[in-house]
PDB file of N, CA and C in Angstrom:
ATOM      1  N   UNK A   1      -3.215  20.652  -3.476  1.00  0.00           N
ATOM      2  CA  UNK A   1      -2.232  20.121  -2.557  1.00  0.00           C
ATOM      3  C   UNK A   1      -2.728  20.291  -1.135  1.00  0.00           C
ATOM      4  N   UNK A   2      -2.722  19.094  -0.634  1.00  0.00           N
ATOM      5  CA  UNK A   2      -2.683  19.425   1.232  1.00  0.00           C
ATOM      6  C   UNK A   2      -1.897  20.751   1.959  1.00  0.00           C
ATOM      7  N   UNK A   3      -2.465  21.349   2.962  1.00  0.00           N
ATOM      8  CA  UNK A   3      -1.492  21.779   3.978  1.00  0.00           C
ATOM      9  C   UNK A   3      -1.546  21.076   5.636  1.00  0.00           C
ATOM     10  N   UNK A   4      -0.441  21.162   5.799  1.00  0.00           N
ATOM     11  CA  UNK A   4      -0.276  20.802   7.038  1.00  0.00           C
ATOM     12  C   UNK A   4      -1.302  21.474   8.140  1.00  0.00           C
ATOM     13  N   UNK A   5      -2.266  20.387   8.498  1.00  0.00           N
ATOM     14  CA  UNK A   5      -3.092  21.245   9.635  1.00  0.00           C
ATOM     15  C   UNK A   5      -2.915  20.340  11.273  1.00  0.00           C
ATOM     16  N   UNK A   6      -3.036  21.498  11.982  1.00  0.00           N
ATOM     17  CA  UNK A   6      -2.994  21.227  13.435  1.00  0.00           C
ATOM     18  C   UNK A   6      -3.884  21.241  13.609  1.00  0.00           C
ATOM     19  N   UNK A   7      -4.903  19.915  14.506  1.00  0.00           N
ATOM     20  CA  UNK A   7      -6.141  20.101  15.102  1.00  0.00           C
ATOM     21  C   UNK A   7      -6.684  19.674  16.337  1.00  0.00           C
ATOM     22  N   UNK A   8      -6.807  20.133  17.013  1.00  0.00           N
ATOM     23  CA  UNK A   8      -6.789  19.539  18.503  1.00  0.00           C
ATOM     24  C   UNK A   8      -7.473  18.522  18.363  1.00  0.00           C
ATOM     25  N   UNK A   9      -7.281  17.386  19.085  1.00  0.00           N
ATOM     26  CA  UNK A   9      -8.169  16.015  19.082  1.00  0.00           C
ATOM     27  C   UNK A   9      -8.326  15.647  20.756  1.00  0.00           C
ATOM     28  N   UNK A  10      -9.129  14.659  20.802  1.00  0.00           N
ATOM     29  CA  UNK A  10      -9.324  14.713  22.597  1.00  0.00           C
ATOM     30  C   UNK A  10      -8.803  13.549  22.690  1.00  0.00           C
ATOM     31  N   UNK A  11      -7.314  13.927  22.539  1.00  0.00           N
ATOM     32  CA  UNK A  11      -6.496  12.288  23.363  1.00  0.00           C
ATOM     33  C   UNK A  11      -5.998  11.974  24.643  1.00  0.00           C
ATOM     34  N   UNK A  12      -5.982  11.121  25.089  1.00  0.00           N
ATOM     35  CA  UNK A  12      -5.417  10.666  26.794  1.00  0.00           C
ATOM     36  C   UNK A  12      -4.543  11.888  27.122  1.00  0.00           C
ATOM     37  N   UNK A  13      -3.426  11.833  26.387  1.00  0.00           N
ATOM     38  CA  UNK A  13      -2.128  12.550  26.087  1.00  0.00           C
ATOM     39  C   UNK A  13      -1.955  13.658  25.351  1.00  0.00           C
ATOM     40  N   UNK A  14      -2.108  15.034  25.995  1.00  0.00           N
ATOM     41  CA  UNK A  14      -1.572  15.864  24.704  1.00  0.00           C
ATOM     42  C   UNK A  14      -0.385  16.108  24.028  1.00  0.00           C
ATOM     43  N   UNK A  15       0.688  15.229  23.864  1.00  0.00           N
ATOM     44  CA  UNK A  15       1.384  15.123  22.870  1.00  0.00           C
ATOM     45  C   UNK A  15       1.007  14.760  21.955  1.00  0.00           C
ATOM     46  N   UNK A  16       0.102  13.479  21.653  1.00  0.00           N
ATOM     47  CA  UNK A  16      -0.651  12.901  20.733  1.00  0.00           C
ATOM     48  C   UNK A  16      -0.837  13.541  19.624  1.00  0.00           C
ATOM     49  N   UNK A  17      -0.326  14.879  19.534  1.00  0.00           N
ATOM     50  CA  UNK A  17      -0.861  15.311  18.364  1.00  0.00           C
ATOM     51  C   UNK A  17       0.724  15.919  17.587  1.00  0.00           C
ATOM     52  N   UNK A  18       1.539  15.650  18.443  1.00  0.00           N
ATOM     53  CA  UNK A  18       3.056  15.819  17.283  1.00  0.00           C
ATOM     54  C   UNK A  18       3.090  14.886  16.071  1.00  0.00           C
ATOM     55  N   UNK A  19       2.320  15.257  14.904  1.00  0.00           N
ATOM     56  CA  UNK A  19       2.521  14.039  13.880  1.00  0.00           C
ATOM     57  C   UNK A  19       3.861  14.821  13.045  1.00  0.00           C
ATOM     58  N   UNK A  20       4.641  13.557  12.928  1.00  0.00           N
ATOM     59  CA  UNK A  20       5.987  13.984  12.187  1.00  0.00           C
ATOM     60  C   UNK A  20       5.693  14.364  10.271  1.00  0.00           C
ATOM     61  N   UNK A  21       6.848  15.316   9.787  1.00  0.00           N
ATOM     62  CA  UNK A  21       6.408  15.230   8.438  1.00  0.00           C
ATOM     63  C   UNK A  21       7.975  14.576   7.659  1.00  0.00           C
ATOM     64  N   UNK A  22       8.845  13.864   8.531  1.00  0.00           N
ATOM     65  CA  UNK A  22       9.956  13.425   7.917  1.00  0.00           C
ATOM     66  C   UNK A  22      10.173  12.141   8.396  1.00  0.00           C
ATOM     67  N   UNK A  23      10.118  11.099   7.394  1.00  0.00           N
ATOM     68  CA  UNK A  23      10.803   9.779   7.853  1.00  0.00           C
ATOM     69  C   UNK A  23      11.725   9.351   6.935  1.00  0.00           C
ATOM     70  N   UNK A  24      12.807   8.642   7.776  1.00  0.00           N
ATOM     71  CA  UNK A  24      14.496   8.401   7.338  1.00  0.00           C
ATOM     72  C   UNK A  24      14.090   6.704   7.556  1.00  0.00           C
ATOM     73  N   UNK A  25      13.621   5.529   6.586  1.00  0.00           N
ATOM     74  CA  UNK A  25      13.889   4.197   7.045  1.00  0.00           C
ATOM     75  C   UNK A  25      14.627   3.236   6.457  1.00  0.00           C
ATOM     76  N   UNK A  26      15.854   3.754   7.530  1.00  0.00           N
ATOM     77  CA  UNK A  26      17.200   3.473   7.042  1.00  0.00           C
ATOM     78  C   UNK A  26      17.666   2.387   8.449  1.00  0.00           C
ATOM     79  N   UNK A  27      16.855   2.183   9.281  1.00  0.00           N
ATOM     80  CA  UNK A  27      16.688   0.980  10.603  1.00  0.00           C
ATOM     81  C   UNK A  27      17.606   1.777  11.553  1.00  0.00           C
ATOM     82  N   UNK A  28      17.675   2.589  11.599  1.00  0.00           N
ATOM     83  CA  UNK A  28      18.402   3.459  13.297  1.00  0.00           C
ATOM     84  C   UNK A  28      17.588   3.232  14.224  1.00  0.00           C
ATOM     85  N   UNK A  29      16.192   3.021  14.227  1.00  0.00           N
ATOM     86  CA  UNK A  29      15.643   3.257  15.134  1.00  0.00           C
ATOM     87  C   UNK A  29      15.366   4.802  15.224  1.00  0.00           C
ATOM     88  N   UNK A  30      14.908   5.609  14.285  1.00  0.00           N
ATOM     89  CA  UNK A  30      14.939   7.009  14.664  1.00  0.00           C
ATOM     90  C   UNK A  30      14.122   7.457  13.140  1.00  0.00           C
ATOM     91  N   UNK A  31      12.801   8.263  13.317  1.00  0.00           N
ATOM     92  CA  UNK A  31      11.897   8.513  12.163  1.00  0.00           C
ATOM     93  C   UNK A  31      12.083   7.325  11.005  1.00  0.00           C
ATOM     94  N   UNK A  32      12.006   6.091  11.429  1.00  0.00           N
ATOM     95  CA  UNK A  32      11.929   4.712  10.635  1.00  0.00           C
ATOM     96  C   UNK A  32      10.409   4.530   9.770  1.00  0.00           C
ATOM     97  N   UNK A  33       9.375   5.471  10.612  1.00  0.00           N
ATOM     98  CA  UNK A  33       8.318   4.921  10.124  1.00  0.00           C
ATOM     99  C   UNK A  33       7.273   6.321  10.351  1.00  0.00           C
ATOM    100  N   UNK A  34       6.442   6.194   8.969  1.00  0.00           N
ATOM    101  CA  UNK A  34       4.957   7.398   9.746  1.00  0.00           C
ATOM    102  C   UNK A  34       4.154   6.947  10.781  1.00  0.00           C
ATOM    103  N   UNK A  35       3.805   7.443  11.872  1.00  0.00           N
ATOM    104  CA  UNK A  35       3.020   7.606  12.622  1.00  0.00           C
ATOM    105  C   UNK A  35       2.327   8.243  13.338  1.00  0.00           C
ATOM    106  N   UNK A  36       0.903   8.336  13.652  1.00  0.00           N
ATOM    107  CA  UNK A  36       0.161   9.327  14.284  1.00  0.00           C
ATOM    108  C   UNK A  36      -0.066   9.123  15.576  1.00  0.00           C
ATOM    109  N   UNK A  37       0.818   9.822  16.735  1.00  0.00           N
ATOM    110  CA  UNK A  37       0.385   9.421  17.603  1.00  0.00           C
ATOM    111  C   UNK A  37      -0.779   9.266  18.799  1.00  0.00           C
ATOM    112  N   UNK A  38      -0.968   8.034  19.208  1.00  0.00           N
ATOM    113  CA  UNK A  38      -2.543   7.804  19.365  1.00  0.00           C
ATOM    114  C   UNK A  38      -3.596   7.559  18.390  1.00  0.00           C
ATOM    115  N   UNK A  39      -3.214   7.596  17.512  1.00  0.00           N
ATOM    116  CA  UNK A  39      -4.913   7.113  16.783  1.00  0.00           C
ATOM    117  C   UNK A  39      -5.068   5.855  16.801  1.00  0.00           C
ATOM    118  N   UNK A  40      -3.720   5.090  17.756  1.00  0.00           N
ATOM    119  CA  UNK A  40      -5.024   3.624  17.587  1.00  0.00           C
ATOM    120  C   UNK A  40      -5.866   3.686  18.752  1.00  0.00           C
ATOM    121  N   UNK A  41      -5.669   4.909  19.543  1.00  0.00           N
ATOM    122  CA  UNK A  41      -6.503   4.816  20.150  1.00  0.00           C
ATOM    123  C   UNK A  41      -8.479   5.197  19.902  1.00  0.00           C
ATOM    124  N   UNK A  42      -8.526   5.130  18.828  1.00  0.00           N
ATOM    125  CA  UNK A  42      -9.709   5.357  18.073  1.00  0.00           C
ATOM    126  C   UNK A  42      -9.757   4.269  17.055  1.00  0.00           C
ATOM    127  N   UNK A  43     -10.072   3.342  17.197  1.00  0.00           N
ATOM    128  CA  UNK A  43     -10.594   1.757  16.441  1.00  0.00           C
ATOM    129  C   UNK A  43     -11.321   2.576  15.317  1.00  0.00           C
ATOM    130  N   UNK A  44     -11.470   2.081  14.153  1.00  0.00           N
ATOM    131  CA  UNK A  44     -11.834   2.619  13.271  1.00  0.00           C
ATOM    132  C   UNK A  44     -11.485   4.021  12.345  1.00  0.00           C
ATOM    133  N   UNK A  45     -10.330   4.139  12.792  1.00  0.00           N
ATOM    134  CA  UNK A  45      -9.665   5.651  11.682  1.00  0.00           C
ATOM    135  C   UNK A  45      -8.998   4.917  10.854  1.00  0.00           C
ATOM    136  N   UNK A  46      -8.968   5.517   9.571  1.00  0.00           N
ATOM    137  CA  UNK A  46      -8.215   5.204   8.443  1.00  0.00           C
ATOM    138  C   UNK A  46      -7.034   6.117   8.358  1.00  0.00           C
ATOM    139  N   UNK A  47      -5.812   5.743   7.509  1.00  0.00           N
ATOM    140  CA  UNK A  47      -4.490   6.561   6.997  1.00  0.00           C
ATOM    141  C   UNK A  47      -4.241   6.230   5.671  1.00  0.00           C
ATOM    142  N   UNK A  48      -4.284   7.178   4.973  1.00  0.00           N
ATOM    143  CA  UNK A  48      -4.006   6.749   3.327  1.00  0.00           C
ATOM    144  C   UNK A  48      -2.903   7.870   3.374  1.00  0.00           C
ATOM    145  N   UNK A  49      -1.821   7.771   2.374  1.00  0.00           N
ATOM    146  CA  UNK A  49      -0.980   8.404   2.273  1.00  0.00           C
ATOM    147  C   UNK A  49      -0.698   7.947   0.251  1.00  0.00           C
ATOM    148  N   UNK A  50      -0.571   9.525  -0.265  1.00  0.00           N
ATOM    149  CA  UNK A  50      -0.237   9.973  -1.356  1.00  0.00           C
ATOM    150  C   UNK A  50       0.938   9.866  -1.931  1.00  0.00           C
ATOM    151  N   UNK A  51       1.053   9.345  -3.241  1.00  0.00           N
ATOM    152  CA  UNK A  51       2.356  10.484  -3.781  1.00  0.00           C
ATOM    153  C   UNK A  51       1.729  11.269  -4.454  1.00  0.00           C
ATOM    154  N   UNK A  52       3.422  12.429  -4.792  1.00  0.00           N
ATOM    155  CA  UNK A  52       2.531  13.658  -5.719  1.00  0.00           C
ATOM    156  C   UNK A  52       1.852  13.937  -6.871  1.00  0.00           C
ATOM    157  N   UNK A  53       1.648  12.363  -7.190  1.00  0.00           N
ATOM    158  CA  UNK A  53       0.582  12.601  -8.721  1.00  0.00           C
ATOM    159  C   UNK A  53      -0.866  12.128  -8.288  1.00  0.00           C
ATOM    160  N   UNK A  54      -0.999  11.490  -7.282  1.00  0.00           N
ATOM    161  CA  UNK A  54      -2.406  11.657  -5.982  1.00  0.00           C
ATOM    162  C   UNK A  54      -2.515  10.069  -5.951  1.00  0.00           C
ATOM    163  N   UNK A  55      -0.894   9.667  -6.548  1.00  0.00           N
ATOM    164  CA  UNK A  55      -2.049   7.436  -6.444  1.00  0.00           C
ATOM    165  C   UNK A  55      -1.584   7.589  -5.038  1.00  0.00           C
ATOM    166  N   UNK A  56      -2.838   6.201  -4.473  1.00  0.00           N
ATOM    167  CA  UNK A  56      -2.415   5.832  -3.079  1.00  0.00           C
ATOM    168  C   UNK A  56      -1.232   4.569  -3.179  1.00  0.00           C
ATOM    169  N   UNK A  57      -0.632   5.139  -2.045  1.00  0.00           N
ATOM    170  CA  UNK A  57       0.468   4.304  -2.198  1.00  0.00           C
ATOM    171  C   UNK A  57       0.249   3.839  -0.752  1.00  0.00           C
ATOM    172  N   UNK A  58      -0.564   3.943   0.239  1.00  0.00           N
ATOM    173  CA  UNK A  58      -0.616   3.256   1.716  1.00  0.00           C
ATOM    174  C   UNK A  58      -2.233   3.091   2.324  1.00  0.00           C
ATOM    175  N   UNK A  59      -2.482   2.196   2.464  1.00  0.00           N
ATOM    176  CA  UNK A  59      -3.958   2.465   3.328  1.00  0.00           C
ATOM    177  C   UNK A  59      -4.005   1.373   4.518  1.00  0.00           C
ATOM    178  N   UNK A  60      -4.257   2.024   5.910  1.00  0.00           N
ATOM    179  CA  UNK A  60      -4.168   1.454   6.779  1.00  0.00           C
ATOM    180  C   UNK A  60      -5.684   1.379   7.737  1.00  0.00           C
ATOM    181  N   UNK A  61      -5.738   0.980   8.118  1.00  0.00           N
ATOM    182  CA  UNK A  61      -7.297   1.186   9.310  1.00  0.00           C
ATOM    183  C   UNK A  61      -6.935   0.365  10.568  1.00  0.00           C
ATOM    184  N   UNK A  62      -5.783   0.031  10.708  1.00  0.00           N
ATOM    185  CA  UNK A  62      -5.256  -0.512  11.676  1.00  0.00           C
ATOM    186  C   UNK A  62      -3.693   0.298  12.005  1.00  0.00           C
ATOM    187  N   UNK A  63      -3.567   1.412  13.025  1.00  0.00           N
ATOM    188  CA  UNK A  63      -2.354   1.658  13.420  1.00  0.00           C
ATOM    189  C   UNK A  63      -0.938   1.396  13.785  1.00  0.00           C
ATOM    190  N   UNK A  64      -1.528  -0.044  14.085  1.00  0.00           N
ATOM    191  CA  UNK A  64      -0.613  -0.665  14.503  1.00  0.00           C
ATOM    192  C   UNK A  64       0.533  -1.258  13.457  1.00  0.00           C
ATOM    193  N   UNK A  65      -0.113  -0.940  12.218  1.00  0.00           N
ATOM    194  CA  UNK A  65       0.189  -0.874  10.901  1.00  0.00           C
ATOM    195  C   UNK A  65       1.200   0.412  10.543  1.00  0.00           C
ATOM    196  N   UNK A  66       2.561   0.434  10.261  1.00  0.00           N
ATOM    197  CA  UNK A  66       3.041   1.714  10.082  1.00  0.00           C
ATOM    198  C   UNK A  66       3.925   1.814   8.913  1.00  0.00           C
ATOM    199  N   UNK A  67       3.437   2.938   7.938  1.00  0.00           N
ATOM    200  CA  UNK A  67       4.383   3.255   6.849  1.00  0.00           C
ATOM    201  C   UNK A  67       5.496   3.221   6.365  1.00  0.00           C
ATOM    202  N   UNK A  68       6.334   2.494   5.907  1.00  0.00           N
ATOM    203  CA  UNK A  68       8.156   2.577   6.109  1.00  0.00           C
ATOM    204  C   UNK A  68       8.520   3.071   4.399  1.00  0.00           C
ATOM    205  N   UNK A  69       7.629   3.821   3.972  1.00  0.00           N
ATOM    206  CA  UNK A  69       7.798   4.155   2.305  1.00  0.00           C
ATOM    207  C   UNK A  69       8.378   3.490   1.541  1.00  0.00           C
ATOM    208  N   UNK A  70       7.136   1.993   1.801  1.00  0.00           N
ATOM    209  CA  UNK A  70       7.468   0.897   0.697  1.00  0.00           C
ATOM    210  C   UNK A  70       6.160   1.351   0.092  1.00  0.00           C
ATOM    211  N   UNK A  71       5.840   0.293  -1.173  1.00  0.00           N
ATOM    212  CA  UNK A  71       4.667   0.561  -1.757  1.00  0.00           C
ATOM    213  C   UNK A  71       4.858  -0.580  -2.161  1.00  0.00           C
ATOM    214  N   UNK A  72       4.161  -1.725  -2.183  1.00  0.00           N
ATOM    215  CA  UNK A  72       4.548  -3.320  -3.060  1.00  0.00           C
ATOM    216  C   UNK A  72       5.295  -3.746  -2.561  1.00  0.00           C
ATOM    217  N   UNK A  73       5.930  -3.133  -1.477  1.00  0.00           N
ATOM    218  CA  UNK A  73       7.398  -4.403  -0.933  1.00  0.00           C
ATOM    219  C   UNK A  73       8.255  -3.797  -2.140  1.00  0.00           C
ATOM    220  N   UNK A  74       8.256  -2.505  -2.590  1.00  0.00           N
ATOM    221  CA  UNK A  74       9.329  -1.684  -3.547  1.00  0.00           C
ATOM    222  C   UNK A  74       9.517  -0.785  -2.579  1.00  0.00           C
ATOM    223  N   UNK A  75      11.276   0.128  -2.426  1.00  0.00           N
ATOM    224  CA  UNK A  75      11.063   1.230  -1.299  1.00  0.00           C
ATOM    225  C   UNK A  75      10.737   1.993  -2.294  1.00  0.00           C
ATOM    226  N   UNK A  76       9.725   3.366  -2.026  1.00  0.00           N
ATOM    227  CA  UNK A  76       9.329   4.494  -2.905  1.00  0.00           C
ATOM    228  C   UNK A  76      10.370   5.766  -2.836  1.00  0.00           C
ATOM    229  N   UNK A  77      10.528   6.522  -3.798  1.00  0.00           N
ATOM    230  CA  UNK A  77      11.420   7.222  -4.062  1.00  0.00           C
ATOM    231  C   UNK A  77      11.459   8.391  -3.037  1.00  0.00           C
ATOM    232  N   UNK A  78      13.077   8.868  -2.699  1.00  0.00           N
ATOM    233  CA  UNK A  78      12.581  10.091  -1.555  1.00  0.00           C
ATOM    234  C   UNK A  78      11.904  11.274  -2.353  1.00  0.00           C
ATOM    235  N   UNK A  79      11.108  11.673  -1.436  1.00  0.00           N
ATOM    236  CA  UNK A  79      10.430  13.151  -1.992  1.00  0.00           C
ATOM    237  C   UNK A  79       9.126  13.382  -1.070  1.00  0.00           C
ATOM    238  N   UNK A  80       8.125  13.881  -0.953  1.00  0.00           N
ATOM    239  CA  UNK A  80       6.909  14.446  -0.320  1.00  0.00           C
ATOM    240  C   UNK A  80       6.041  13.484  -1.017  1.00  0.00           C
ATOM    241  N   UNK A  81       5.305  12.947   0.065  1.00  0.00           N
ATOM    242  CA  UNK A  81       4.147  12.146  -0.135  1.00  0.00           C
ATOM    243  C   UNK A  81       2.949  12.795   0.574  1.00  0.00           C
ATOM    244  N   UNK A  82       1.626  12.880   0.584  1.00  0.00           N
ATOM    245  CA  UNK A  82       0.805  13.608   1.019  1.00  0.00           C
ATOM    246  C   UNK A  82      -0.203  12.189   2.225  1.00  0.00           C
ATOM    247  N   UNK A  83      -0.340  12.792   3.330  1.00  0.00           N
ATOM    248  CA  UNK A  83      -1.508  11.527   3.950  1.00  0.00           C
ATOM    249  C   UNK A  83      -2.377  12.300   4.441  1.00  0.00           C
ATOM    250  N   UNK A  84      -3.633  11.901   4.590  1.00  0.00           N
ATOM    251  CA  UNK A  84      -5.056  12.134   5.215  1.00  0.00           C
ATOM    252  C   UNK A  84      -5.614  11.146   6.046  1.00  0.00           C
ATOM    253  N   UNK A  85      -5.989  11.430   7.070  1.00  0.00           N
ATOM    254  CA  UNK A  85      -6.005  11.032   8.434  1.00  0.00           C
ATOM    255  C   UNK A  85      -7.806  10.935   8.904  1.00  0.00           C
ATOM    256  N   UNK A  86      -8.299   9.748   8.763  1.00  0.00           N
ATOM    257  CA  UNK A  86      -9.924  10.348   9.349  1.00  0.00           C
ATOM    258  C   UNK A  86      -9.629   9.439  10.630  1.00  0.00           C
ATOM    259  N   UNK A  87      -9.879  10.499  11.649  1.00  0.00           N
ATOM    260  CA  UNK A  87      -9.700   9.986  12.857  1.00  0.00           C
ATOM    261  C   UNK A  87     -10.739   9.444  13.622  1.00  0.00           C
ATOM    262  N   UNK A  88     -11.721   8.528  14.107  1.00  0.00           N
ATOM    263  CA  UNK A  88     -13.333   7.604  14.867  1.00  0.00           C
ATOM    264  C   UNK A  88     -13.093   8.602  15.757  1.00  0.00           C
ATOM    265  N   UNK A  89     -13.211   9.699  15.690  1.00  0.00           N
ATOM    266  CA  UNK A  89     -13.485  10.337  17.478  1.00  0.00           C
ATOM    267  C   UNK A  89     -15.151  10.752  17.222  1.00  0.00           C
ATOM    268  N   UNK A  90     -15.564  11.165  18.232  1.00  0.00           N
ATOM    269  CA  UNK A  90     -16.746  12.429  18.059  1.00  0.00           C
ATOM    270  C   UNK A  90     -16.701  13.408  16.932  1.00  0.00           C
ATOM    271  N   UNK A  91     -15.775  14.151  16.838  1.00  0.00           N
ATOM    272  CA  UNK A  91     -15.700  14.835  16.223  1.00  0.00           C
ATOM    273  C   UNK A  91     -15.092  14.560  14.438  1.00  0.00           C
ATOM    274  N   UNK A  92     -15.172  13.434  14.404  1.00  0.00           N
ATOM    275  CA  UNK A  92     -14.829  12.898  13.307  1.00  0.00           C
ATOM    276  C   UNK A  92     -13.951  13.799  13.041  1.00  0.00           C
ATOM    277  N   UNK A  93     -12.484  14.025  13.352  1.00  0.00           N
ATOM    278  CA  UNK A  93     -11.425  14.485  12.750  1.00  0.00           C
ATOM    279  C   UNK A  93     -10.608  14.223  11.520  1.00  0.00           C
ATOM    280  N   UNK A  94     -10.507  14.860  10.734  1.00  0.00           N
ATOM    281  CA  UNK A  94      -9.817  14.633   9.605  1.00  0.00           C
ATOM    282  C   UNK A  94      -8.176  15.421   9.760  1.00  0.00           C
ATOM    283  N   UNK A  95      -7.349  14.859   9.473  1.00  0.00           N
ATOM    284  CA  UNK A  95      -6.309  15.229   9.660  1.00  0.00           C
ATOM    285  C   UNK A  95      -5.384  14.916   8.061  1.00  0.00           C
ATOM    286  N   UNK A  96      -4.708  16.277   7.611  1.00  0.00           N
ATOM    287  CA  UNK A  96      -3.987  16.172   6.537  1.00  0.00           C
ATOM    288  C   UNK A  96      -2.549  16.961   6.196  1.00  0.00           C
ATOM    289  N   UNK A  97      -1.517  16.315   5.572  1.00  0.00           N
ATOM    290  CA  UNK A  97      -0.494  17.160   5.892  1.00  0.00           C
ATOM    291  C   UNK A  97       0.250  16.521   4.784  1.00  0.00           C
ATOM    292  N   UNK A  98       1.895  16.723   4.964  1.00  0.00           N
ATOM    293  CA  UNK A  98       2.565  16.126   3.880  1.00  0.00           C
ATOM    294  C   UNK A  98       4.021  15.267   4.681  1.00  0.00           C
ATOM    295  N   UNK A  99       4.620  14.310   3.989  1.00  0.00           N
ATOM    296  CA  UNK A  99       5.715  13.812   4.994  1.00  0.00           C
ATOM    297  C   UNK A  99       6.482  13.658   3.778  1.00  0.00           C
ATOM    298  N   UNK A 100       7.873  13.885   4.122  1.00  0.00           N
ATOM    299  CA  UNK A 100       9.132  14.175   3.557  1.00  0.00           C
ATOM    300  C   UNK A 100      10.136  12.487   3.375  1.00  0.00           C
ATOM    301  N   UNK A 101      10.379  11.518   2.388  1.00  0.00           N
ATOM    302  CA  UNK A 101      11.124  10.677   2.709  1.00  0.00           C
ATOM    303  C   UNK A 101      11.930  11.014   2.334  1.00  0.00           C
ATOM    304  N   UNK A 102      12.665  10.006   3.216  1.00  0.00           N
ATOM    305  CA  UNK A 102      14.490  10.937   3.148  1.00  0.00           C
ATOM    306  C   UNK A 102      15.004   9.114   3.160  1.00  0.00           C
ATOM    307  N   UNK A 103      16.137   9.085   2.262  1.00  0.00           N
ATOM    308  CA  UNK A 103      16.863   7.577   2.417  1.00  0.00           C
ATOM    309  C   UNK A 103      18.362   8.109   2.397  1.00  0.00           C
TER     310      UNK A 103
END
């Protein structure tokens, strides 16, 4: 199983690195969707995100692209999904943790 890791990354912004582990996309406008903030500012990072038997259920390489815990245009069931994060910096950051859907 993943754990949630914190890793400094060299973004414009140091908030950039609050990645959420709960999304509600229920259309409030409020944790609607996963996102990392800033990594599109690195062209070339990927986001795959897990469920807990390890299929991928998301793969993105474009940020601008964001998770709403569908899988097929099906919504996926609430519970912990796992994502891994390779971030295009220098330091080739990998980033991994777990996010909570909630409906």
């Amino acid at each position: 199983a993943c754990s949630e890791t914190q890793v400094m990354i060299r973004f414009t912004d140091p908030d950039c690195i609050n990645i959420p582990n709960l999304i509600t996309p229920n259309g409030d406008g409020i944790n609607d969707y996963f996102d990392i903030p800033c990594a599109s500012e690195h062209p070339g990072s990927t986001l795959v995100i897990y469920n807990r038997w390890g299929d991928e259920v998301f793969y993105t390489d474009d940020f601008n692209i964001k998770w709403i815990g569908r899988y097929r245009n099906e919504d996926l069931p609430v519970g912990t999904y796992y994502y891994v994060a390779k971030i295009n910096n220098p330091e080739q950051t990998v980033l991994h943790g777990y996010i909570y859907l909630q409906r």
